[in-house]
N, C-alpha and C. Protein backbone atom coordinates (compact mmCIF):
# COMPACT_ATOMS: atom_id res chain seq x y z
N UNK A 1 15.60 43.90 108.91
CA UNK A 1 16.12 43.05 109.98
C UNK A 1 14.99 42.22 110.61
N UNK A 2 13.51 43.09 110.80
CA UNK A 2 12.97 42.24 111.50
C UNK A 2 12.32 41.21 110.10
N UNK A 3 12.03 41.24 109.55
CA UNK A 3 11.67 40.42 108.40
C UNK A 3 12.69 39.14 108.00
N UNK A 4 13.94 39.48 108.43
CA UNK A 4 14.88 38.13 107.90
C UNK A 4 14.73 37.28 109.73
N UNK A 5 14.29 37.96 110.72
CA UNK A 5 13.90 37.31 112.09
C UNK A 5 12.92 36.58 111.70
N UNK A 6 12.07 37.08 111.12
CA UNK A 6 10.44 36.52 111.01
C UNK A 6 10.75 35.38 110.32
N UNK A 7 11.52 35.28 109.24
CA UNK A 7 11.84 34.40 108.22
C UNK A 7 12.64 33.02 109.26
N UNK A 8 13.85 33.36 109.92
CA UNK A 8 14.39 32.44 110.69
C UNK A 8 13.10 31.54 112.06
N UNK A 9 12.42 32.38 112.37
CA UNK A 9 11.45 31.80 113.20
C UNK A 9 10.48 30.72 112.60
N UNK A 10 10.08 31.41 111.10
CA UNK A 10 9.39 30.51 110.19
C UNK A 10 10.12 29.07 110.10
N UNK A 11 11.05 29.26 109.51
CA UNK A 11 11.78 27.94 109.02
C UNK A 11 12.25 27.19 110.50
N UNK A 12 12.64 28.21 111.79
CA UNK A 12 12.63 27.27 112.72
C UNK A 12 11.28 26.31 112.83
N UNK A 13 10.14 26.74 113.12
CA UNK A 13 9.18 26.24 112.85
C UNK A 13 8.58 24.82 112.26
N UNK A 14 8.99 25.08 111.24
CA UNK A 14 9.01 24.09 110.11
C UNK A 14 9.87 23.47 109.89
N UNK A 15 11.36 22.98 110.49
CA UNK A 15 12.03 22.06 111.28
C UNK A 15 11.34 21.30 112.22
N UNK A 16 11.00 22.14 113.62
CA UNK A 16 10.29 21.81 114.48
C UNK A 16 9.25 20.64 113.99
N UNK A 17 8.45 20.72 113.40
CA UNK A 17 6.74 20.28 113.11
C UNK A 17 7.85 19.31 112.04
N UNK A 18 8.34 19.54 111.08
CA UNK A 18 8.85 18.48 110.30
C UNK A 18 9.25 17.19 111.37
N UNK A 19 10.38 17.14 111.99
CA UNK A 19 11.15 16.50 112.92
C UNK A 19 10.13 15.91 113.89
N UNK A 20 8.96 16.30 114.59
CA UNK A 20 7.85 15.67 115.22
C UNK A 20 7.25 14.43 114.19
N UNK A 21 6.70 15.15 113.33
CA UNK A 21 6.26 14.32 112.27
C UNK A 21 6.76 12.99 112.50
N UNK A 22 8.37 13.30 111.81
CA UNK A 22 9.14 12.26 111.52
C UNK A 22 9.08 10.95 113.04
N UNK A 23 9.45 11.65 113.99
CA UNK A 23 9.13 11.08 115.29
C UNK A 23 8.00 10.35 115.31
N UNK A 24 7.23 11.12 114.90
CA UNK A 24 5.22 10.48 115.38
C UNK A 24 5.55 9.30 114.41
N UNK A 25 5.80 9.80 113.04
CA UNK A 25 5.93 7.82 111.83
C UNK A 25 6.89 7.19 112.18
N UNK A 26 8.29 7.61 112.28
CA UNK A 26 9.43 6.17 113.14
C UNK A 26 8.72 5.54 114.12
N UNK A 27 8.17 5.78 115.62
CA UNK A 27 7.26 5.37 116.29
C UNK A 27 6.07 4.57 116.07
N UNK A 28 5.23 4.88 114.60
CA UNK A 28 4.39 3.94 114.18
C UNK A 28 5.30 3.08 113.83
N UNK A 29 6.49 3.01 113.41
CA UNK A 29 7.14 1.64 112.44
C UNK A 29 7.39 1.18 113.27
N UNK A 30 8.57 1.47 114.21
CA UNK A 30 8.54 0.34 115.53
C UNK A 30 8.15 0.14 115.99
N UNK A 31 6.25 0.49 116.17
CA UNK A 31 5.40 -0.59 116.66
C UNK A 31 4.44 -1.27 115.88
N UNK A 32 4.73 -1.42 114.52
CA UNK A 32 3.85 -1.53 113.68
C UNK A 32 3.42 -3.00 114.13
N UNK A 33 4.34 -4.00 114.77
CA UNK A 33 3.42 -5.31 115.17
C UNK A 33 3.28 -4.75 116.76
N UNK A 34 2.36 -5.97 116.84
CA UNK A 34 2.25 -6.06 118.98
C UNK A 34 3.36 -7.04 119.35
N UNK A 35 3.68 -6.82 120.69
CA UNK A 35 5.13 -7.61 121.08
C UNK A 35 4.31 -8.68 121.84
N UNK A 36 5.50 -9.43 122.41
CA UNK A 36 4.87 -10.39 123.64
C UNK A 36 4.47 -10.25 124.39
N UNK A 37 4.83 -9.14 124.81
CA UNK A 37 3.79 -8.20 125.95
C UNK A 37 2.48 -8.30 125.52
N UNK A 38 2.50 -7.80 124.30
CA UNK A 38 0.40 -7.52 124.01
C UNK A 38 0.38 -8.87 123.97
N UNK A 39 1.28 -9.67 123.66
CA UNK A 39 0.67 -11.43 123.13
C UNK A 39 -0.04 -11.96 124.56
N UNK A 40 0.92 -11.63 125.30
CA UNK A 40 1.27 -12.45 126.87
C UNK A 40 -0.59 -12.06 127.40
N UNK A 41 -0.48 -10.45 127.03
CA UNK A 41 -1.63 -9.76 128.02
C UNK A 41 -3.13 -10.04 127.51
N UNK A 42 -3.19 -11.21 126.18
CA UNK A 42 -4.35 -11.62 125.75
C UNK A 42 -4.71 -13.02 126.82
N UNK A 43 -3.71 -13.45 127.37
CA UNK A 43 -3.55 -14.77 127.71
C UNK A 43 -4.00 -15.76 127.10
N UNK A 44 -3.24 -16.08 126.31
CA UNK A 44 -2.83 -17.28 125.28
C UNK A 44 -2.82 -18.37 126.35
N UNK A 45 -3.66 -19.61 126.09
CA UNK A 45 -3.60 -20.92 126.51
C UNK A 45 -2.27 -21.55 126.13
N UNK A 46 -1.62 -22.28 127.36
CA UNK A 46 -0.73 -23.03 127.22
C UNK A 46 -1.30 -24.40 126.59
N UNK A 47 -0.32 -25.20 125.78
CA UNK A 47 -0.76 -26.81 125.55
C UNK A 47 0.67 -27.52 125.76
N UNK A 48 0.57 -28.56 126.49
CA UNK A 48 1.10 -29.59 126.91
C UNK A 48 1.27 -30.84 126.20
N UNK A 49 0.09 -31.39 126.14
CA UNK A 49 -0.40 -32.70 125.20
C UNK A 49 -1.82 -32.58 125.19
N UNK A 50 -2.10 -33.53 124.59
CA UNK A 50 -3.48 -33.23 123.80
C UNK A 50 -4.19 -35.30 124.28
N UNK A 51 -5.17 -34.73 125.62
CA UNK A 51 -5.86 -36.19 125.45
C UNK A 51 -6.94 -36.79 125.12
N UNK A 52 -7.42 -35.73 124.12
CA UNK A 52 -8.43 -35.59 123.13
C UNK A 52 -8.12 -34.96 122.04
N UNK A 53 -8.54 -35.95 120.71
CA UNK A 53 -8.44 -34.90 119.40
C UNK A 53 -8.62 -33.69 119.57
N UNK A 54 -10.21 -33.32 119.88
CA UNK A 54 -10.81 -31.82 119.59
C UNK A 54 -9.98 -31.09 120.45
N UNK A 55 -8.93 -31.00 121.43
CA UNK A 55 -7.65 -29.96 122.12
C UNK A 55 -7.67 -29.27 120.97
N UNK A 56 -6.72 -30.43 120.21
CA UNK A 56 -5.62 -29.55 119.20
C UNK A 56 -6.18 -28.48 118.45
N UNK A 57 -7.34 -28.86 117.69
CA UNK A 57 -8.34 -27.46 117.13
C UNK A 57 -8.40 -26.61 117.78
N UNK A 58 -9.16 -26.67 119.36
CA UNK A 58 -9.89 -25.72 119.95
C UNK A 58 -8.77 -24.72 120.32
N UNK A 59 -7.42 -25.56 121.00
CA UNK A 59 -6.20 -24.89 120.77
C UNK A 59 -5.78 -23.77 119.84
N UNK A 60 -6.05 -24.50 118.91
CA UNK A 60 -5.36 -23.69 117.37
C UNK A 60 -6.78 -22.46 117.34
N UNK A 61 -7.62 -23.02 117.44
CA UNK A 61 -9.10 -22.01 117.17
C UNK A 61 -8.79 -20.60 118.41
N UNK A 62 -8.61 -21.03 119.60
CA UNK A 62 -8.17 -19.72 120.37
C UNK A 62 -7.10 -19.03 120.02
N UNK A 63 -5.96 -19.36 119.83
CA UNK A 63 -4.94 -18.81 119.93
C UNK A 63 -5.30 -17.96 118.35
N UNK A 64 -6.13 -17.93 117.14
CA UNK A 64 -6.13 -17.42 116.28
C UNK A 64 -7.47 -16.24 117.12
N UNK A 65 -8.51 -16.61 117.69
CA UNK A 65 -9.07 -15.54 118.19
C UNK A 65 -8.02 -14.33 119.00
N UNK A 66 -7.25 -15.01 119.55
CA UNK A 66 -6.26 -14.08 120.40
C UNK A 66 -5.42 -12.73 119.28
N UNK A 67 -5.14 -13.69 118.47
CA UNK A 67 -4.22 -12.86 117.04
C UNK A 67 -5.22 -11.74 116.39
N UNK A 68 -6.25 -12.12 117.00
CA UNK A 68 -7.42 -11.12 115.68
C UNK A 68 -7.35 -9.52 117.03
N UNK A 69 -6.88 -10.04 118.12
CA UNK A 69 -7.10 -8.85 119.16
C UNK A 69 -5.53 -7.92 118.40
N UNK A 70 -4.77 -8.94 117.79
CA UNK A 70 -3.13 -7.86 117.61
C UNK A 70 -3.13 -7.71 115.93
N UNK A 71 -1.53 -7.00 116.10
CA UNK A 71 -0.99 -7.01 114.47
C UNK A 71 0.09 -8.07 114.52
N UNK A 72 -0.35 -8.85 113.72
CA UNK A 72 1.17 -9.67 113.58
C UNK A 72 1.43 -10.13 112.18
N UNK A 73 2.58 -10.68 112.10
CA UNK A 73 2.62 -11.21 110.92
C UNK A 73 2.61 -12.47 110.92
N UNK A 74 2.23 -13.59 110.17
CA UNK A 74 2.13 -14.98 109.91
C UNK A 74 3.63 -15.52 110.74
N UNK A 75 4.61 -15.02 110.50
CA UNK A 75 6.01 -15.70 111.23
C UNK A 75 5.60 -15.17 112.83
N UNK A 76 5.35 -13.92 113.27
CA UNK A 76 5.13 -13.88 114.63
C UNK A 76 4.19 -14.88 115.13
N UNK A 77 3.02 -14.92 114.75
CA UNK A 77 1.90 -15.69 115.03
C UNK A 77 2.73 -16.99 115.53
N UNK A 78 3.44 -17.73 114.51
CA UNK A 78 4.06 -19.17 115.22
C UNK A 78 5.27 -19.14 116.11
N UNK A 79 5.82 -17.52 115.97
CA UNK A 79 6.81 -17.55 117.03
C UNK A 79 6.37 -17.60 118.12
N UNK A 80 5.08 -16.77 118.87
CA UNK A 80 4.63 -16.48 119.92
C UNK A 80 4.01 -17.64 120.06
N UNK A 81 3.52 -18.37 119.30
CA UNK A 81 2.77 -19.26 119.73
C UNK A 81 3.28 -20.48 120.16
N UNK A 82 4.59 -20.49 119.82
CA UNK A 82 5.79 -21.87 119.99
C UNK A 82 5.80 -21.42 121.70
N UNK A 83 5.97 -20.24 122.08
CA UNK A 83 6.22 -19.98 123.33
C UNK A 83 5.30 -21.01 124.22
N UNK A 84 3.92 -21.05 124.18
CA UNK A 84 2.83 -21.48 124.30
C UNK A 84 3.21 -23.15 124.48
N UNK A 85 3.68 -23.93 123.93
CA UNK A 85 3.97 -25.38 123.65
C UNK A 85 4.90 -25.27 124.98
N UNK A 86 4.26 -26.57 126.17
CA UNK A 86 5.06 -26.42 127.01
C UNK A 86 5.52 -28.26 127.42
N UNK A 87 6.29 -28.55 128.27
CA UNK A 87 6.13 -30.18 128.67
C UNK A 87 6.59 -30.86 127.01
N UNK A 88 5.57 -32.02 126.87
CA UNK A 88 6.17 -33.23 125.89
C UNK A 88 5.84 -32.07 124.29
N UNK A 89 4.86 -30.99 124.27
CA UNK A 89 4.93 -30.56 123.08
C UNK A 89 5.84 -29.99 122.92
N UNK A 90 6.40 -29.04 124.34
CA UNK A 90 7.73 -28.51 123.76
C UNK A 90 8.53 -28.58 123.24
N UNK A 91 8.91 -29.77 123.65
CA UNK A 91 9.97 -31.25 123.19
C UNK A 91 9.93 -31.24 121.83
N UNK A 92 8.94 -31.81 121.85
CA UNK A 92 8.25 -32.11 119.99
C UNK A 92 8.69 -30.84 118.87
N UNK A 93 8.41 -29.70 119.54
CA UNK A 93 8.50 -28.35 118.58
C UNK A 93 9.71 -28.43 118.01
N UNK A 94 10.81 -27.89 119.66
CA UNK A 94 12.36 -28.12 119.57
C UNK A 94 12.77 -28.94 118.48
N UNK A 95 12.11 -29.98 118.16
CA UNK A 95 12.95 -31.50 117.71
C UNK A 95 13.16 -30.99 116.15
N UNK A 96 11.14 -30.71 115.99
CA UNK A 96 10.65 -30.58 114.99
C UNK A 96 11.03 -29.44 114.38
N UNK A 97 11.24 -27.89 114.47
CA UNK A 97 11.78 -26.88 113.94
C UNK A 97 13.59 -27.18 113.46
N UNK A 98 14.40 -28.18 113.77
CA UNK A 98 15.39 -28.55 113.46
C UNK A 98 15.30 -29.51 112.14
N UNK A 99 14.09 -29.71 111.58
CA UNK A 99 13.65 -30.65 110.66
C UNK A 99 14.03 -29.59 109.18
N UNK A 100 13.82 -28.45 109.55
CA UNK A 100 13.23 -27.10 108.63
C UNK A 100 14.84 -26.59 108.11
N UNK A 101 15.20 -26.66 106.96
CA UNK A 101 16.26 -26.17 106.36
C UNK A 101 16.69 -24.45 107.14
N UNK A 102 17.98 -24.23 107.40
CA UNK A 102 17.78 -22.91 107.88
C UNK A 102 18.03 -21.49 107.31
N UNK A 103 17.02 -20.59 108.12
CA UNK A 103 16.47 -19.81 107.17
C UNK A 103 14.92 -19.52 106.84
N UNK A 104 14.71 -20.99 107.20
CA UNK A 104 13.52 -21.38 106.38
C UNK A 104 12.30 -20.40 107.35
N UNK A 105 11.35 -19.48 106.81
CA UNK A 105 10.71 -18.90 107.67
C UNK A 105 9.29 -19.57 107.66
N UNK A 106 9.14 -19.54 109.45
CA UNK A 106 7.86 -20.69 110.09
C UNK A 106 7.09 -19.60 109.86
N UNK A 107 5.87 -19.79 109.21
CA UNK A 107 4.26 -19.60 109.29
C UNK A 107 3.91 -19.58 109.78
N UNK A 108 2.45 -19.42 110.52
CA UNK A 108 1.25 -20.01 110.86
C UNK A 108 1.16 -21.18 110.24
N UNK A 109 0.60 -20.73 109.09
CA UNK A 109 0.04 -22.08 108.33
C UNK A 109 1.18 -22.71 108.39
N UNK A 110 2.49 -23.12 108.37
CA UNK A 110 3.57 -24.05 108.63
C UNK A 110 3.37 -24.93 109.89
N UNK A 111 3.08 -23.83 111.15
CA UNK A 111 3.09 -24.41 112.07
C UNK A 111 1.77 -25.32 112.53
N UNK A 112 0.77 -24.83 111.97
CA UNK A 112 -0.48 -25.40 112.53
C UNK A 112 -0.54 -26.75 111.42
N UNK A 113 0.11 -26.95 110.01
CA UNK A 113 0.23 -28.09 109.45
C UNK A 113 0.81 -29.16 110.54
N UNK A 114 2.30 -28.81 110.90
CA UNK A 114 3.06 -29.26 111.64
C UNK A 114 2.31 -30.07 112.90
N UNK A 115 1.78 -29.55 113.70
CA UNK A 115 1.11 -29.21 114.87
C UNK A 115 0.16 -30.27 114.53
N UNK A 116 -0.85 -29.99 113.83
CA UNK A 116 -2.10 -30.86 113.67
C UNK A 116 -1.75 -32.24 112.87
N UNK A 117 -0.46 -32.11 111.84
CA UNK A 117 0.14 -33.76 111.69
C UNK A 117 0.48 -34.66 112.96
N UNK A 118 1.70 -33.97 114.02
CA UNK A 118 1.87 -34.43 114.49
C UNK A 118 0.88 -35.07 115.84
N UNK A 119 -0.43 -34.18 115.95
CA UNK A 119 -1.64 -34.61 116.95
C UNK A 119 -2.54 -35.65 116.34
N UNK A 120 -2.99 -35.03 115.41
CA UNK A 120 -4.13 -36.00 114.23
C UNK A 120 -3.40 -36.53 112.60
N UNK A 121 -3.09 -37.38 112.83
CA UNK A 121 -2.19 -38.35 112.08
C UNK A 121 -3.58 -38.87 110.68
N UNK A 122 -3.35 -38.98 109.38
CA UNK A 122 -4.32 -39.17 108.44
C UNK A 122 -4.77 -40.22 108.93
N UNK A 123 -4.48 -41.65 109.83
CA UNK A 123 -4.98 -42.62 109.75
C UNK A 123 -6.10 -42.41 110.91
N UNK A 124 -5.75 -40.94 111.72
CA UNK A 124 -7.02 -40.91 112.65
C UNK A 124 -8.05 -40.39 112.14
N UNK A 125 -7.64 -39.27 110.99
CA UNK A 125 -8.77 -38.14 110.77
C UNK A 125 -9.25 -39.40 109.89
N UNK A 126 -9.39 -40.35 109.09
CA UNK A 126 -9.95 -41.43 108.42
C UNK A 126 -11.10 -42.27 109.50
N UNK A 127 -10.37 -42.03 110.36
CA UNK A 127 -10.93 -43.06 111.28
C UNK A 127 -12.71 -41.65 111.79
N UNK A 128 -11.96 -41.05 112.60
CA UNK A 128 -12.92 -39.73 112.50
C UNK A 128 -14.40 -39.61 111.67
N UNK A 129 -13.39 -39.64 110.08
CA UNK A 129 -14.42 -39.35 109.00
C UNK A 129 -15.53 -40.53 108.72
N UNK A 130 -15.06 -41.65 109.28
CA UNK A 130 -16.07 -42.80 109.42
C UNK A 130 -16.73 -43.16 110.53
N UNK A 131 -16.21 -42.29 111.63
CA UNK A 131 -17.06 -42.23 113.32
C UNK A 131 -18.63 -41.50 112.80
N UNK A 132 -17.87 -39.97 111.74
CA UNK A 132 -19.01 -39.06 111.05
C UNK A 132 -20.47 -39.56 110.44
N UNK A 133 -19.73 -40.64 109.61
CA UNK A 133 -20.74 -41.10 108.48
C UNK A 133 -21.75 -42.37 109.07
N UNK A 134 -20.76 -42.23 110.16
CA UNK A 134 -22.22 -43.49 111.17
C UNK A 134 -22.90 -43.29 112.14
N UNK A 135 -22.58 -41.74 112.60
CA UNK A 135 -23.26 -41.25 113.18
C UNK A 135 -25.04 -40.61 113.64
N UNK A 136 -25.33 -41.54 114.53
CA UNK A 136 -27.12 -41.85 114.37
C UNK A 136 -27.63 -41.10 115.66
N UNK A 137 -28.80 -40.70 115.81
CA UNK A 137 -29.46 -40.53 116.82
C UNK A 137 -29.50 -41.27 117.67
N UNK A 138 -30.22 -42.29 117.36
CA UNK A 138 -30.43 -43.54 118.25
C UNK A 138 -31.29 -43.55 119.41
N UNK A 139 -31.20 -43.62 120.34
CA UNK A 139 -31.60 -43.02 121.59
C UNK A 139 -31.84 -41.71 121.99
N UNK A 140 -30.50 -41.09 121.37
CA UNK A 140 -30.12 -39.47 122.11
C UNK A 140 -31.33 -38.72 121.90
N UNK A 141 -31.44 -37.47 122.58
CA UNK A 141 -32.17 -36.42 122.04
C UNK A 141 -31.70 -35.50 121.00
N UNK A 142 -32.45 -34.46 120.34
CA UNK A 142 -32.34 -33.96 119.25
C UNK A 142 -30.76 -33.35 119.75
N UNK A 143 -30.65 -33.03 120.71
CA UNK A 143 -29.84 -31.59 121.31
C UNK A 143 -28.51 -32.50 121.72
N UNK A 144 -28.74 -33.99 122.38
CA UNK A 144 -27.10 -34.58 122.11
C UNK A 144 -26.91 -34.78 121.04
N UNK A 145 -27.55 -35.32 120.44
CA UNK A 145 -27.06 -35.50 118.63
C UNK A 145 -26.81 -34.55 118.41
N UNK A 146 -27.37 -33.29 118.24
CA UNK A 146 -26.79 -32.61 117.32
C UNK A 146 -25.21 -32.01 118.31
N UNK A 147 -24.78 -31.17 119.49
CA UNK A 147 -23.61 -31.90 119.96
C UNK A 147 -22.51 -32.71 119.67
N UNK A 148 -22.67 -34.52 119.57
CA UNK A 148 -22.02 -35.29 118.93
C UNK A 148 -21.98 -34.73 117.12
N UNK A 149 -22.63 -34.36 116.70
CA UNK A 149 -22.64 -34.03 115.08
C UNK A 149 -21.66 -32.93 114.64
N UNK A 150 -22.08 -31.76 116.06
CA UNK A 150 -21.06 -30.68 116.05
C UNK A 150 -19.67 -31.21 115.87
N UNK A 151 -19.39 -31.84 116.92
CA UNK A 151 -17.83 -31.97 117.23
C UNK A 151 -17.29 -32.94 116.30
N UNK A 152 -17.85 -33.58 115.05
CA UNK A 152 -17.39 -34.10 114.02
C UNK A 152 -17.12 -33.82 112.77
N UNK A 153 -17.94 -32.97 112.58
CA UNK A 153 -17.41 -32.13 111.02
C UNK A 153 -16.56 -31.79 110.55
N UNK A 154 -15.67 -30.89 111.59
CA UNK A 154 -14.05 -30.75 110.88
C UNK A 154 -13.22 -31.46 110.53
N UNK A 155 -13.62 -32.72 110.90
CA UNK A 155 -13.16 -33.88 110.28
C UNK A 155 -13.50 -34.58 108.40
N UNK A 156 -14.51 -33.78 108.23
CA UNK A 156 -15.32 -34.28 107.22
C UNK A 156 -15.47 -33.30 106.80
N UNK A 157 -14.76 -31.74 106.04
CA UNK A 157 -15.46 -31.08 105.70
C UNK A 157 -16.19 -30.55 104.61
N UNK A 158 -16.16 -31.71 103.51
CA UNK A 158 -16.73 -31.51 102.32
C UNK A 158 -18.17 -32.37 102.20
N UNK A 159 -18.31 -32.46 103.65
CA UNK A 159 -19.81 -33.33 103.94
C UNK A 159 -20.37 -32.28 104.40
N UNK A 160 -20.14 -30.99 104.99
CA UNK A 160 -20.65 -29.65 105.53
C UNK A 160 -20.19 -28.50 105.01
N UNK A 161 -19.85 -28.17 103.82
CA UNK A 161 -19.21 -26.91 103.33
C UNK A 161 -20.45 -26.21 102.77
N UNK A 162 -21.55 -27.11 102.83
CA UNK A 162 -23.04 -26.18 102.02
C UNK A 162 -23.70 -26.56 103.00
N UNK A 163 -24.74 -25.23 103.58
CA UNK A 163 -25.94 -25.46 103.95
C UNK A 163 -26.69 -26.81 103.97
N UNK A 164 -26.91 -27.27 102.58
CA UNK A 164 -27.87 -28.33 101.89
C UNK A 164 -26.95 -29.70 102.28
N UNK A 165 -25.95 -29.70 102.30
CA UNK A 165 -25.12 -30.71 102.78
C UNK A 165 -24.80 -30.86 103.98
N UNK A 166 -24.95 -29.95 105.18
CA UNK A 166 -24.95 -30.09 106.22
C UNK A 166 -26.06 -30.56 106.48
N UNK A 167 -27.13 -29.91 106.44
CA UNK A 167 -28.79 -30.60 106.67
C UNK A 167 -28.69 -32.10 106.04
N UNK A 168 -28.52 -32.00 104.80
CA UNK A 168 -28.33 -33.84 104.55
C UNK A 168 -27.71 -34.64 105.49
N UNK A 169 -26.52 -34.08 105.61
CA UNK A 169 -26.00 -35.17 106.82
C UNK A 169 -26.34 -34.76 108.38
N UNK A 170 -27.05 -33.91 108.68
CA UNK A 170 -27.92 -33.81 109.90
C UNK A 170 -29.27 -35.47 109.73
N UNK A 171 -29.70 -34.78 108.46
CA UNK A 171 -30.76 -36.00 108.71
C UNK A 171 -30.57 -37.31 108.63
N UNK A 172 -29.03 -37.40 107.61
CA UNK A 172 -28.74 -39.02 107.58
C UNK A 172 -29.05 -39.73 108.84
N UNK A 173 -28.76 -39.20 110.06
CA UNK A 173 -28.50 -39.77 111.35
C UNK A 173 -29.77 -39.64 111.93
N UNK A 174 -30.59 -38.91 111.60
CA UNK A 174 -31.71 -38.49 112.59
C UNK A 174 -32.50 -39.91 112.79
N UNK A 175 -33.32 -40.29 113.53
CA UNK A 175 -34.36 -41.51 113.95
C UNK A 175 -35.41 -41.15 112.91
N UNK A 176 -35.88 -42.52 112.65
CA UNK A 176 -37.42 -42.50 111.56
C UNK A 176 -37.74 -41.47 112.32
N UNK A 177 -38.63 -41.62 113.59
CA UNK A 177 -39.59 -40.96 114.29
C UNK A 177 -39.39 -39.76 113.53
N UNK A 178 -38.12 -39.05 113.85
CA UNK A 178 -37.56 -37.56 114.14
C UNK A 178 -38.06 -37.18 112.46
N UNK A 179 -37.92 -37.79 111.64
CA UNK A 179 -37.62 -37.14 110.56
C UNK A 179 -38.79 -37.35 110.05
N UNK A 180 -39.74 -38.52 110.28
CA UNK A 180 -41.58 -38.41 110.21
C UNK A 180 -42.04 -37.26 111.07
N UNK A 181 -41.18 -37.08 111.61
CA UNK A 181 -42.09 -35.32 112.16
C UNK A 181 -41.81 -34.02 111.55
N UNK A 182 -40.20 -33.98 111.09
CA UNK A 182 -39.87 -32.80 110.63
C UNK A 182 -40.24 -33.06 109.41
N UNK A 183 -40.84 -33.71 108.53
CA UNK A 183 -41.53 -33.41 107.58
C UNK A 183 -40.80 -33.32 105.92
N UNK A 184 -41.10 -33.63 105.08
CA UNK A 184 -40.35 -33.20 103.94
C UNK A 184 -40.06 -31.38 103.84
N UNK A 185 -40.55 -30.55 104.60
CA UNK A 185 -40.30 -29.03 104.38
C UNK A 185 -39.06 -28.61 104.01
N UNK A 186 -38.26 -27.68 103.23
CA UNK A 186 -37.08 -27.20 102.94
C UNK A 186 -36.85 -26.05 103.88
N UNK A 187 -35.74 -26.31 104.55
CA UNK A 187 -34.99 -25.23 105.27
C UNK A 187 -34.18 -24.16 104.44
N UNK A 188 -34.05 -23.09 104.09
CA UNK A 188 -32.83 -22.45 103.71
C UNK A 188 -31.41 -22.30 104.44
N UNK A 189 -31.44 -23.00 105.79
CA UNK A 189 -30.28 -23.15 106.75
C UNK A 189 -30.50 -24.10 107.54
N UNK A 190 -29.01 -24.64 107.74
CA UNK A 190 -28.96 -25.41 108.96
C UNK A 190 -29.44 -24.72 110.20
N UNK A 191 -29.24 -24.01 110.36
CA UNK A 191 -29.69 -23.31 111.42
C UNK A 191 -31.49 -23.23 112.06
N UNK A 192 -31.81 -23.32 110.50
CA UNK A 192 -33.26 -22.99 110.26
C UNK A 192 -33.17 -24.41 110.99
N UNK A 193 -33.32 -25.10 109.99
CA UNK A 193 -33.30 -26.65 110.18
C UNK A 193 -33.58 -27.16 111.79
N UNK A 194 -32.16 -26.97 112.25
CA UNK A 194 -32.14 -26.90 113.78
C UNK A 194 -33.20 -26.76 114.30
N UNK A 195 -33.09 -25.24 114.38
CA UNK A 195 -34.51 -24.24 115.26
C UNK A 195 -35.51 -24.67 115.26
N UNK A 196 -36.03 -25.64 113.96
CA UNK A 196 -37.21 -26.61 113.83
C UNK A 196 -37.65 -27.75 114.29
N UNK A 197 -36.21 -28.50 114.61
CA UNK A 197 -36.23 -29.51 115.22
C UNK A 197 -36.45 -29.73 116.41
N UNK A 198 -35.86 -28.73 117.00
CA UNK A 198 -35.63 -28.39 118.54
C UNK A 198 -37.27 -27.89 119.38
N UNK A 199 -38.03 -27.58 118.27
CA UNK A 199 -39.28 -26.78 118.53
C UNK A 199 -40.70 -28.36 118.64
């Protein structure tokens, strides 16, 4: 008798601890993403309109730092982030997600195509990519130029995708003077490069 007790206590047991289990993993699944709550509590920048190109990036550039704090999936990412679009972009989204066959599931990458067509239009980023390629010292110091140089590249980015090609087009622009001082020497980085100039 007491042995078929011992036995019922066992297997109660092992119900018990089974059924937790099960609890503890259902619980991971329904939270396997972060909600709007975690979205909200990163504080995600609102955008409105954009009265500068570089917004729309720096825009798009935070709101992906924000995503690296959660779990989401590529469709959350542009759901939460549509939230975000407020005023004349809102407008725009609304108009624009009615464009999309239905069904059709929004991306990230859907939305930030979307997003950055409708801000930077090819005939600007053209325009951009030739602000890039004429871009000179001139006057400035090493430290506004390079500044102005920064905030042009993503426009151009197969003029900076290498080290050796970024430094090239660092120096395209640089002043005689500047570049009779820095010398024919090889940098292994832009960075290097920089640090040299600046010195």
């Amino acid at each position: 008798m007491e042995q078929i007790q011992r036995n019922m206590e066992e297997a109660l047991r092992n119900i018990a601890d089974n059924t937790h289990r099960g609890d503890k993993q259902g619980s991971r699944e329904a939270n396997q993403y972060s909600s709007f709550k975690d979205f909200m509590d990163t504080k995600p920048p609102v955008f409105k309109e954009a009265l500068e190109l570089l917004e729309v990036d720096e825009w798009i550039n935070t709101m992906e730092q924000k995503f690296c704090l959660l779990r989401m999936t590529e469709e959350l990412k542009a759901e939460y982030a549509a939230h975000q679009l407020h005023g004349p972009t809102g407008i725009w989204w609304s108009h624009h997600r009615t464009t999309y066959p239905e069904g059709t599931p929004i991306t990230w990458n859907r939305f930030t195509t979307a997003f950055r067509g409708n801000y930077i239009p090819p005939g600007v980023v053209e325009m951009k990519v030739g602000e890039f390629m004429r871009l000179s010292q001139g006057t400035k110091s090493v430290k506004e130029y390079l500044h102005a140089f920064n905030n042009l590249p993503r426009y151009a980015p197969e003029f900076v995708n290498m080290e050796a090609k970024k430094i090239a087009s660092f120096q395209r622009g640089l002043s005689p003077k500047m570049l009779k001082t820095m010398g024919t020497g090889t940098r292994a980085t832009f960075n290097a490069y920089i640090s040299d100039s600046l010195t």
